[in-house]
C-alpha atoms as a PDB file:
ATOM      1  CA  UNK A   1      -1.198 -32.957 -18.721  1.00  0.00           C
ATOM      2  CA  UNK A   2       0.349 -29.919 -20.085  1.00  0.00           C
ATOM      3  CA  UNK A   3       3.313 -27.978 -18.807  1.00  0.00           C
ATOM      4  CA  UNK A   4       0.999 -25.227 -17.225  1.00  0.00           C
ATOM      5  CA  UNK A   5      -0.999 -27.523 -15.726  1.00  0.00           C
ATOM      6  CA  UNK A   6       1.517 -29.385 -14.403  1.00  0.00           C
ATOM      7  CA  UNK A   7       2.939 -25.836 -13.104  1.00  0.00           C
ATOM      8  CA  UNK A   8      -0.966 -25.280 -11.025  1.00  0.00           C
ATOM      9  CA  UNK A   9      -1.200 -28.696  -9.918  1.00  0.00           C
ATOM     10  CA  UNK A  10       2.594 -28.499  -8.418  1.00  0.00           C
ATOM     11  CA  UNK A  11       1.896 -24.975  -6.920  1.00  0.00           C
ATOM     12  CA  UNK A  12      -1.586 -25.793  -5.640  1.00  0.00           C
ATOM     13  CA  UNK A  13       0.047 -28.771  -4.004  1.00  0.00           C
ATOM     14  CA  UNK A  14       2.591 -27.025  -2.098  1.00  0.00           C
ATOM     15  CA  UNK A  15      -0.281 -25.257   0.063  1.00  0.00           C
ATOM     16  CA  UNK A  16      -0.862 -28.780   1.411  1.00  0.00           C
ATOM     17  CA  UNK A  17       0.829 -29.767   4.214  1.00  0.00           C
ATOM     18  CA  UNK A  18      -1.892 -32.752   4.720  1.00  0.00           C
ATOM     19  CA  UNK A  19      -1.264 -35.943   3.022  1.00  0.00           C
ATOM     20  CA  UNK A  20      -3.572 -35.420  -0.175  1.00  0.00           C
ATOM     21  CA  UNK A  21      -4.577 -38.021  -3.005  1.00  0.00           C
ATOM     22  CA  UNK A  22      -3.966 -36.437  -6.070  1.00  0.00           C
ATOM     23  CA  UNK A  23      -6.099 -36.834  -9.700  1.00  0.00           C
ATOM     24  CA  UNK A  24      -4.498 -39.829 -10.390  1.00  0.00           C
ATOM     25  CA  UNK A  25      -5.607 -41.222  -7.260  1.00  0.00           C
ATOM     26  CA  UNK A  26      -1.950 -41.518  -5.539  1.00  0.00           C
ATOM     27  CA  UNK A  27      -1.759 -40.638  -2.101  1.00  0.00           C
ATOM     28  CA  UNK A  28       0.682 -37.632  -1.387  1.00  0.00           C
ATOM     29  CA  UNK A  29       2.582 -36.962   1.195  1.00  0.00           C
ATOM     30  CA  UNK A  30       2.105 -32.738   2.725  1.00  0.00           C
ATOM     31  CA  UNK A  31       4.673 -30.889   1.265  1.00  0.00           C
ATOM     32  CA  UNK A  32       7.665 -30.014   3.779  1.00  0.00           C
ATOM     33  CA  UNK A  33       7.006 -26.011   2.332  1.00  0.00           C
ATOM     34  CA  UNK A  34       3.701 -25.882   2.679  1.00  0.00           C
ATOM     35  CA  UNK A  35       4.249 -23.590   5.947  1.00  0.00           C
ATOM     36  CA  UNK A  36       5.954 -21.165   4.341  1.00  0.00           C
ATOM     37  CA  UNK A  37       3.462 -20.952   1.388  1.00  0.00           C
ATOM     38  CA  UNK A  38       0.934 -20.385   4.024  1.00  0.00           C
ATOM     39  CA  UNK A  39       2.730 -17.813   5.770  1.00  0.00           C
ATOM     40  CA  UNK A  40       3.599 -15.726   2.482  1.00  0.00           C
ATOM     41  CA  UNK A  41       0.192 -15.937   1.602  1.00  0.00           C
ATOM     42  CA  UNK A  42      -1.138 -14.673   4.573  1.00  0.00           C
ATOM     43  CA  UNK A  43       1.832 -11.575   4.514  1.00  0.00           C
ATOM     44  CA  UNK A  44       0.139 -11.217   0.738  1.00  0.00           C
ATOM     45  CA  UNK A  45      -3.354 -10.667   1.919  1.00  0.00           C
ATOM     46  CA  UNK A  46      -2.287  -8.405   4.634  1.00  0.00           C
ATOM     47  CA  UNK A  47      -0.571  -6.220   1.957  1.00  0.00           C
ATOM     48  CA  UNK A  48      -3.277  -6.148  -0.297  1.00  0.00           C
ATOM     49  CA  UNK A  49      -6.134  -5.439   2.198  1.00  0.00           C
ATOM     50  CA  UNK A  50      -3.619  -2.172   3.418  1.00  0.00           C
ATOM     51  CA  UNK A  51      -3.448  -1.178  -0.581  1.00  0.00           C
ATOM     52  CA  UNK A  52      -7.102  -1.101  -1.173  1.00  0.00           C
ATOM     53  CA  UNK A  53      -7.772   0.865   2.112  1.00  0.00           C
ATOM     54  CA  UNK A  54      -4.736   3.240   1.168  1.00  0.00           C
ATOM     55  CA  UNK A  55      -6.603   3.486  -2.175  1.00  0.00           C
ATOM     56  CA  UNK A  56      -9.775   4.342  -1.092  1.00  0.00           C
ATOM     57  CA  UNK A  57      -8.720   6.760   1.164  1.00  0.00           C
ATOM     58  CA  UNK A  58      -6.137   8.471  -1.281  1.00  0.00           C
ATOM     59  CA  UNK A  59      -7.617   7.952  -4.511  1.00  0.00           C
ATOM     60  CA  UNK A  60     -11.375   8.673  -4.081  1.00  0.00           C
ATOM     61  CA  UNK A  61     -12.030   9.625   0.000  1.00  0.00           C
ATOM     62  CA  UNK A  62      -9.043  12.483  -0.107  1.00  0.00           C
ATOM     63  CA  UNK A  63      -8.987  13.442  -3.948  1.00  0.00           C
ATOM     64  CA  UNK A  64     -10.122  16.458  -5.729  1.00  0.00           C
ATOM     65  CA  UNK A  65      -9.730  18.339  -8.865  1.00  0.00           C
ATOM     66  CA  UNK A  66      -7.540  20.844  -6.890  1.00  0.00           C
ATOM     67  CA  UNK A  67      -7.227  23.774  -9.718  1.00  0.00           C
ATOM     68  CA  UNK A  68     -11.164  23.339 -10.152  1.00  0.00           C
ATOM     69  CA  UNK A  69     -11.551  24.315  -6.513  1.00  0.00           C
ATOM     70  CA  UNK A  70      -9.139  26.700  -5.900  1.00  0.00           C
ATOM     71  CA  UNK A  71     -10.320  28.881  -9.161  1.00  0.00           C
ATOM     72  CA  UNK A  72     -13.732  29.035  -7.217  1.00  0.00           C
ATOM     73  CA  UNK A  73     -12.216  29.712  -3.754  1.00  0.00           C
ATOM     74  CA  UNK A  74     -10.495  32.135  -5.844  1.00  0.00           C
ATOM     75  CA  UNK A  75     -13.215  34.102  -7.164  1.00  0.00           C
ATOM     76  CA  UNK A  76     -15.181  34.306  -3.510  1.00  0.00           C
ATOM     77  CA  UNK A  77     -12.210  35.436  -1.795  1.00  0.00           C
ATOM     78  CA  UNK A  78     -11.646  38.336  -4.722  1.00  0.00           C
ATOM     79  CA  UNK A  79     -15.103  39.770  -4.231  1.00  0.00           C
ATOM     80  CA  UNK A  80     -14.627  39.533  -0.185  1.00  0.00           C
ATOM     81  CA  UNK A  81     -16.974  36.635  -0.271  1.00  0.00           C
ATOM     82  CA  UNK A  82     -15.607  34.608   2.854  1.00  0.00           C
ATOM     83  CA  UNK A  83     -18.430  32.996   3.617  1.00  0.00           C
ATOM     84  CA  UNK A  84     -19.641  31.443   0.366  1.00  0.00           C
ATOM     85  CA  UNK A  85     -15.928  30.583   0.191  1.00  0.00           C
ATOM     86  CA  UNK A  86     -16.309  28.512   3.696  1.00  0.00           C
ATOM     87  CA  UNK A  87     -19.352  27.021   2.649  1.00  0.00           C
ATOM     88  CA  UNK A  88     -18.182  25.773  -0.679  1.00  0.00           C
ATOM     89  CA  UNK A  89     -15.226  23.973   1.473  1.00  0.00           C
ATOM     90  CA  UNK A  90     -17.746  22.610   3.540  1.00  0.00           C
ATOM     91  CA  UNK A  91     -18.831  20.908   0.977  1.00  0.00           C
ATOM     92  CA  UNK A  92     -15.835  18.652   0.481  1.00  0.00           C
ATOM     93  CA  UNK A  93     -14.084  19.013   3.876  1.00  0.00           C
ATOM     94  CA  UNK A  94     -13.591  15.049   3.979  1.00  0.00           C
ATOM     95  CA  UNK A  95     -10.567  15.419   1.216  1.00  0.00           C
ATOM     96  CA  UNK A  96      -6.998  16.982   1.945  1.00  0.00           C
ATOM     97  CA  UNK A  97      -7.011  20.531   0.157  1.00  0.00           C
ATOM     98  CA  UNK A  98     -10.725  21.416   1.093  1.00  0.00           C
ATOM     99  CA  UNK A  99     -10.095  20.403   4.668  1.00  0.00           C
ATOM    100  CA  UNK A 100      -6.752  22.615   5.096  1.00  0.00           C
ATOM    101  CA  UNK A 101      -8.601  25.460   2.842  1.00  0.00           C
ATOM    102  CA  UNK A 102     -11.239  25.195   5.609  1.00  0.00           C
ATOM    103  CA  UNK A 103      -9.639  25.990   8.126  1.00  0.00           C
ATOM    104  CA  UNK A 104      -7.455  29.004   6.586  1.00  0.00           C
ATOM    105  CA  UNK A 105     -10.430  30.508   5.821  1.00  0.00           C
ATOM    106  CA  UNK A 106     -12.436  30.304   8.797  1.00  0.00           C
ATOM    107  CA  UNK A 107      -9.151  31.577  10.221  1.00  0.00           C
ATOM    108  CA  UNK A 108      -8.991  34.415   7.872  1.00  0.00           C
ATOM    109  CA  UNK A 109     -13.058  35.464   8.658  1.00  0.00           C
ATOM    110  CA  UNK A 110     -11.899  35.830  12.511  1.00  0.00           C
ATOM    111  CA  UNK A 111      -8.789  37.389  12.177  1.00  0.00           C
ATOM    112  CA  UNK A 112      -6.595  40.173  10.153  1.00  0.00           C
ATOM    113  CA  UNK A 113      -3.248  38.800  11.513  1.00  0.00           C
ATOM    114  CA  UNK A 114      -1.187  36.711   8.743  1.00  0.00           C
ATOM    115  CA  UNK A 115       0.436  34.511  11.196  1.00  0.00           C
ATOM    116  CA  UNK A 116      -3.092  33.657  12.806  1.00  0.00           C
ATOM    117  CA  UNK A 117      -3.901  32.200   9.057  1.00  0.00           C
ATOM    118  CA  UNK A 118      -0.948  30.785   8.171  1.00  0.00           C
ATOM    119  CA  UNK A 119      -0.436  28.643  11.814  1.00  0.00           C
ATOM    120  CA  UNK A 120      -4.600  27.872  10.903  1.00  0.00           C
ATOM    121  CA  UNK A 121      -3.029  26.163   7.131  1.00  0.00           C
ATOM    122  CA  UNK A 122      -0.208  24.752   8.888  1.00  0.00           C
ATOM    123  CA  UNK A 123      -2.219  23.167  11.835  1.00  0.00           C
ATOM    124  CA  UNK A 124      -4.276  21.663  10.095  1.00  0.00           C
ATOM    125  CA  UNK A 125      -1.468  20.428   7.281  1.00  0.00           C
ATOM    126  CA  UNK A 126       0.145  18.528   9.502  1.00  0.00           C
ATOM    127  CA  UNK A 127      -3.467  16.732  10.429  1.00  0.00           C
ATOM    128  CA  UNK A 128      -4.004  15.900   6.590  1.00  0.00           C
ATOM    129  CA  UNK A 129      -0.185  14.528   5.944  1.00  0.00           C
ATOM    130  CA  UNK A 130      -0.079  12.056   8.040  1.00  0.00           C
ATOM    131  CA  UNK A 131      -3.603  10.341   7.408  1.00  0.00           C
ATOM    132  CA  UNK A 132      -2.243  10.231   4.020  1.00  0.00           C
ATOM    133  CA  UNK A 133       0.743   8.329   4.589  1.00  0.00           C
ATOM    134  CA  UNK A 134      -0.260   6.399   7.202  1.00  0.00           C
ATOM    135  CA  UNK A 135      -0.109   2.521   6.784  1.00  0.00           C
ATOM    136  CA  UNK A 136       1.836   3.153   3.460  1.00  0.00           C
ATOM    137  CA  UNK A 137       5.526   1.959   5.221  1.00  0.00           C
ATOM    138  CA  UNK A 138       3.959  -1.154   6.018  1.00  0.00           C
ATOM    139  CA  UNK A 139       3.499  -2.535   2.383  1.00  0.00           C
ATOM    140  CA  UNK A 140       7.190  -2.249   2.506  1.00  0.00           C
ATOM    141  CA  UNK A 141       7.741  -4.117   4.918  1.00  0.00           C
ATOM    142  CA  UNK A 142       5.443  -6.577   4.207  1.00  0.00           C
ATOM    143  CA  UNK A 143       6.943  -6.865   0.671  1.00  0.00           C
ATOM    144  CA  UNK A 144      10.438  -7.553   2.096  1.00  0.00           C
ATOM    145  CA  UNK A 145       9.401 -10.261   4.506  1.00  0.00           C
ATOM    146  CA  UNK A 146       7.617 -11.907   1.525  1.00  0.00           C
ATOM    147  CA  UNK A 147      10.779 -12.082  -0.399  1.00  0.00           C
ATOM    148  CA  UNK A 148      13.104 -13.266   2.996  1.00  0.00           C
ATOM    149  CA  UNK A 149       9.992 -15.665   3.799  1.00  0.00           C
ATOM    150  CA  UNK A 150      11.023 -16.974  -0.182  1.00  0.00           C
ATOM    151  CA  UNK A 151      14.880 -17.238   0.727  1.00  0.00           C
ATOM    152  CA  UNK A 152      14.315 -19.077   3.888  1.00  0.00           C
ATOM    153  CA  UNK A 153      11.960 -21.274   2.089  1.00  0.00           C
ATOM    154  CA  UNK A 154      14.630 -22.121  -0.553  1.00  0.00           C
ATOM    155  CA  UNK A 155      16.908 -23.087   2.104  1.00  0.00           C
ATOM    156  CA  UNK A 156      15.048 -25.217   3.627  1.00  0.00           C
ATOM    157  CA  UNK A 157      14.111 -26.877   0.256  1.00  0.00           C
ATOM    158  CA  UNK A 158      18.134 -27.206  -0.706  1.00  0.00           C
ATOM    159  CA  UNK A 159      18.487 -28.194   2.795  1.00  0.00           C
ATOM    160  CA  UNK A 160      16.468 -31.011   2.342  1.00  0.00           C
ATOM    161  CA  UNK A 161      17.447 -32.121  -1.026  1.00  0.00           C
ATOM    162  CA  UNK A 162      20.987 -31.930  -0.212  1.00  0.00           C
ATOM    163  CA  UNK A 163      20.557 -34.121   2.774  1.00  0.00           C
ATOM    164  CA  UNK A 164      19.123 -36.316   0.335  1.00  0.00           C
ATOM    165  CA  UNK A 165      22.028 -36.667  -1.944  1.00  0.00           C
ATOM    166  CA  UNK A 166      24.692 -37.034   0.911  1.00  0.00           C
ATOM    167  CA  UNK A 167      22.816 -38.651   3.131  1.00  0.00           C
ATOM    168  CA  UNK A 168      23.490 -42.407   4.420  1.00  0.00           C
ATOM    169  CA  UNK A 169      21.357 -44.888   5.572  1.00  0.00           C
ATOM    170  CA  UNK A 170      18.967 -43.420   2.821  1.00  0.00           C
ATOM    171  CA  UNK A 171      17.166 -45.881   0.567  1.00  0.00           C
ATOM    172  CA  UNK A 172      17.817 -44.871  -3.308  1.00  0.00           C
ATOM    173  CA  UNK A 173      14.302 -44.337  -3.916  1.00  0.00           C
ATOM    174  CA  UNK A 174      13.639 -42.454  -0.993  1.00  0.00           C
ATOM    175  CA  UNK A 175      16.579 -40.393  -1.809  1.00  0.00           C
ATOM    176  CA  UNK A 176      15.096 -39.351  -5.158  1.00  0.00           C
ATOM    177  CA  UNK A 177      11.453 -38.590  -3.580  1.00  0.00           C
ATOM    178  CA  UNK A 178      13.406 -36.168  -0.586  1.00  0.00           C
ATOM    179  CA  UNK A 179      15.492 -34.526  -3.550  1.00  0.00           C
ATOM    180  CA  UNK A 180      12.429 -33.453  -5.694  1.00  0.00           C
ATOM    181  CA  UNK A 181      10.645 -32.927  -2.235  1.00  0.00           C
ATOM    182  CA  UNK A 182      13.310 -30.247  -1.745  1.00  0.00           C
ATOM    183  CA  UNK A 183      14.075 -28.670  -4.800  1.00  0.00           C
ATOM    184  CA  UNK A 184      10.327 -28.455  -5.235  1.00  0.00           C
ATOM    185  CA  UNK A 185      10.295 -26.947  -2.084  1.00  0.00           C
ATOM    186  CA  UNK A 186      12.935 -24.401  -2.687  1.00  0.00           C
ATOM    187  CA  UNK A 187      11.320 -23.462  -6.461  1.00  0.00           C
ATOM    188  CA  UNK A 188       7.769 -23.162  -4.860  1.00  0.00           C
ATOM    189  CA  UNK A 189       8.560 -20.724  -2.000  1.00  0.00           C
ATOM    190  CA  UNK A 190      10.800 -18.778  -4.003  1.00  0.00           C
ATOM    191  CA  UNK A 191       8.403 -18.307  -6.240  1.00  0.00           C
ATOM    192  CA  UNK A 192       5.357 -17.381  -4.183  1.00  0.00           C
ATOM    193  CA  UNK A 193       7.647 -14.717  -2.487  1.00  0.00           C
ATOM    194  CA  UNK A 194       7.808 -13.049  -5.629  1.00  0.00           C
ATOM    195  CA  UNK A 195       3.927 -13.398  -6.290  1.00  0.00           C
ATOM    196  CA  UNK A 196       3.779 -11.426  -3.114  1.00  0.00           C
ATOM    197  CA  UNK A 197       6.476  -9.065  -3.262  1.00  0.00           C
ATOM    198  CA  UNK A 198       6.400  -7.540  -6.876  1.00  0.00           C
ATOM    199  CA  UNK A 199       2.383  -6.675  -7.264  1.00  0.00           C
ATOM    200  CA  UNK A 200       2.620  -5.249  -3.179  1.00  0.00           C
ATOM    201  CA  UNK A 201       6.490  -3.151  -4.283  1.00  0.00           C
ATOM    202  CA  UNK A 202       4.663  -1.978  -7.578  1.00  0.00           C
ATOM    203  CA  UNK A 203       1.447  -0.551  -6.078  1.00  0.00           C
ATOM    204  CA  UNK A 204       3.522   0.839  -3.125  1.00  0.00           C
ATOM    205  CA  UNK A 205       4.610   3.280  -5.427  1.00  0.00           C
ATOM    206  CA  UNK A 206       1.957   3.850  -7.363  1.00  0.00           C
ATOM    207  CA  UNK A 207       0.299   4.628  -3.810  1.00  0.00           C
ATOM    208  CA  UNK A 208       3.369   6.657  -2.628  1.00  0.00           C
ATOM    209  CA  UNK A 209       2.933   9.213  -6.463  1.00  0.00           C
ATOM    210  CA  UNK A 210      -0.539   9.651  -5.930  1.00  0.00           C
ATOM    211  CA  UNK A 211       0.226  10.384  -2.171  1.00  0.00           C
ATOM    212  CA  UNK A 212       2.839  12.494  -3.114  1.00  0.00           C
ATOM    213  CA  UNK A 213       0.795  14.539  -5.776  1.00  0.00           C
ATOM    214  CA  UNK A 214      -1.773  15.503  -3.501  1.00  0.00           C
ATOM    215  CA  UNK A 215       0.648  16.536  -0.757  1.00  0.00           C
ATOM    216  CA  UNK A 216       2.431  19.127  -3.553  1.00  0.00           C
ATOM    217  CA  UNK A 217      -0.923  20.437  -4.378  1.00  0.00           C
ATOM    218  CA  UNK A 218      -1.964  21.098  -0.631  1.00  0.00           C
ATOM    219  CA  UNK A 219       1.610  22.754  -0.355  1.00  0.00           C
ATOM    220  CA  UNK A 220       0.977  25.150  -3.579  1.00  0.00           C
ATOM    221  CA  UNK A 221      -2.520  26.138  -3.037  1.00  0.00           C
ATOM    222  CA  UNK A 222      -1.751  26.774   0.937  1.00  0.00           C
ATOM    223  CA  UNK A 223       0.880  29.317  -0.118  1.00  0.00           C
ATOM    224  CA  UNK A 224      -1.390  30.842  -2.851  1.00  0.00           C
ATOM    225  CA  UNK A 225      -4.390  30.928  -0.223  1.00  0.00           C
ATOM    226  CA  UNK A 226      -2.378  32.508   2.184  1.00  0.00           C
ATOM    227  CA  UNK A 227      -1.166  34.811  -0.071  1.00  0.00           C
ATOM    228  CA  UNK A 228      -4.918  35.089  -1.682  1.00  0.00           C
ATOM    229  CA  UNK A 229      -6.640  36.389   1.799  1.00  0.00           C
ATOM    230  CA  UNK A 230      -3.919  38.774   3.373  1.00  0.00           C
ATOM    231  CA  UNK A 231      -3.565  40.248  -0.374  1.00  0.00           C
ATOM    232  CA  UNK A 232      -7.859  40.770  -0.813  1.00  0.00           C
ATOM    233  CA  UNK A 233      -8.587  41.530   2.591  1.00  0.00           C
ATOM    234  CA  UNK A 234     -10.880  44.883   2.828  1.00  0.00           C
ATOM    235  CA  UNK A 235      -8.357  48.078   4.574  1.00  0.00           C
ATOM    236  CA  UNK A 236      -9.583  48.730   8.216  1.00  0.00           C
ATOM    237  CA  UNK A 237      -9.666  52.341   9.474  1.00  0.00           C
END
C-alpha cells in the first residue's frame, strides 16, 4: 500500500463511526471523529448546493451582455421608439438590467416627469439587488463553521490522545491504539474542515465579483437611461 492510499483508506475510515473490517480483514473499531466528519460534510453539501443555485441564478438566469442591450435600447429611444424599446426588454425581463430597463421605460411611455422615471429605475433596483445577493452571506458562514467544526474536532482528537499518554490504569497497548485514535482524529477533522472551507471561501468570491459586476452595470446604464429618455423625449406644446 502506497502513501496515498494509505492517506484514502485513513480518510475514508474516519466517516465510520461503525465498527468496520478493513481489507486486511481486521475488525475496526468506529472512529471517535467520525461525527464530526459527518457533520462537516453535511455543512459542505449545504454550501455547495447554495453555490450552484447562486450560479445559476447570477451567471446564466440574471446575465446579459449589458453594452449589447443598451446600444439597442439606445437606438429605439433616439428615434422616439418607446415601444419597440419595451418590447425588446420584454424579451429578457427575467435578468437584472432588462428587468430595471423595463420598468423605466414603461415609466417613461406614461409619464414626462423625471422623478416619475427615476423612482420607476429605483423601485425596481432595489427588487433586482437583493435577489442577487440573497443566500450569498450564508456560504460564509457555512465556510467558518466548517473550519471551527475542524478545531473542535482536533481537540477532541488531542483530547483523547493526551488522555492516553497520561492516563493510569491504561494498558500500554491500549494506550498506543487511543493515541493514534486521537491524533488521527485531530489530523482527519482538521483536514476535512479545510476540504470544506477553502473551495466554499474561494467560490464565495468568485460569486460575490460576478454579483458585484452586474450590480455596477445596472447602476451605469440606470443613470444613462434616465438620462437617455428625459434628454430624447419629443417637446410638448
Amino acid at each position: 500500500m502506497d502513501t496515498m492510499d494509505l492517506f484514502l483508506n485513513s480518510f475514508i475510515n474516519s466517516f465510520k463511526f461503525w465498527d468496520h473490517v478493513d481489507a486486511a480483514g481486521v475488525l475496526v473499531k468506529g472512529d471517535v471523529s467520525a461525527w464530526f466528519q459527518w457533520s462537516i460534510l453535511t455543512f459542505m453539501i449545504i454550501g455547495l448546493s447554495i453555490v450552484f443555485e447562486r450560479f445559476y441564478y447570477i451567471v446564466i438566469r440574471s446575465n446579459i451582455n449589458a453594452d449589447k442591450f443598451m446600444e439597442r435600447i439606445r437606438q429605439f429611444v433616439a428615434s422616439n421608439n418607446i415601444k419597440e424599446a419595451i418590447a425588446l426588454a420584454e424579451q429578457s425581463k427575467e435578468k437584472a438590467l432588462p428587468y430595471i430597463v423595463l420598468k423605466g421605460l414603461k415609466r417613461a411611455d406614461t409619464s414626462k416627469d423625471f422623478r416619475d422615471i427615476q423612482n420607476a429605475v429605483d423601485e425596481a433596483t432595489l427588487e433586482v439587488i437583493p435577489r442577487l445577493t440573497n443566500r450569498t452571506g450564508y456560504l460564509s458562514m457555512i465556510a467558518s463553521a466548517s473550519t471551527l467544526l475542524g478545531l473542535a474536532g482536533t481537540i477532541f482528537g488531542l483530547i483523547i490522545a493526551f488522555g492516553a499518554v497520561g492516563g493510569t490504569g491504561i494498558p500500554a497497548a491500549q494506550k498506543s491504539q487511543f493515541l493514534a485514535n486521537g491524533i488521527s482524529a485531530a489530523m482527519g477533522t482538521t483536514m476535512m474542515g479545510l476540504f470544506s472551507a477553502i473551495p466554499l471561501t474561494v467560490l464565495l468570491v468568485i460569486i460575490q465579483a460576478r454579483t458585484q459586476k452586474i450590480i455596477d452595470e445596472i447602476d451605469e446604464h440606470t443613470v444613462k437611461l434616465i438620462n437617455l429618455l428625459t434628454g430624447y423625449r419629443p417637446v410638448v406644446n
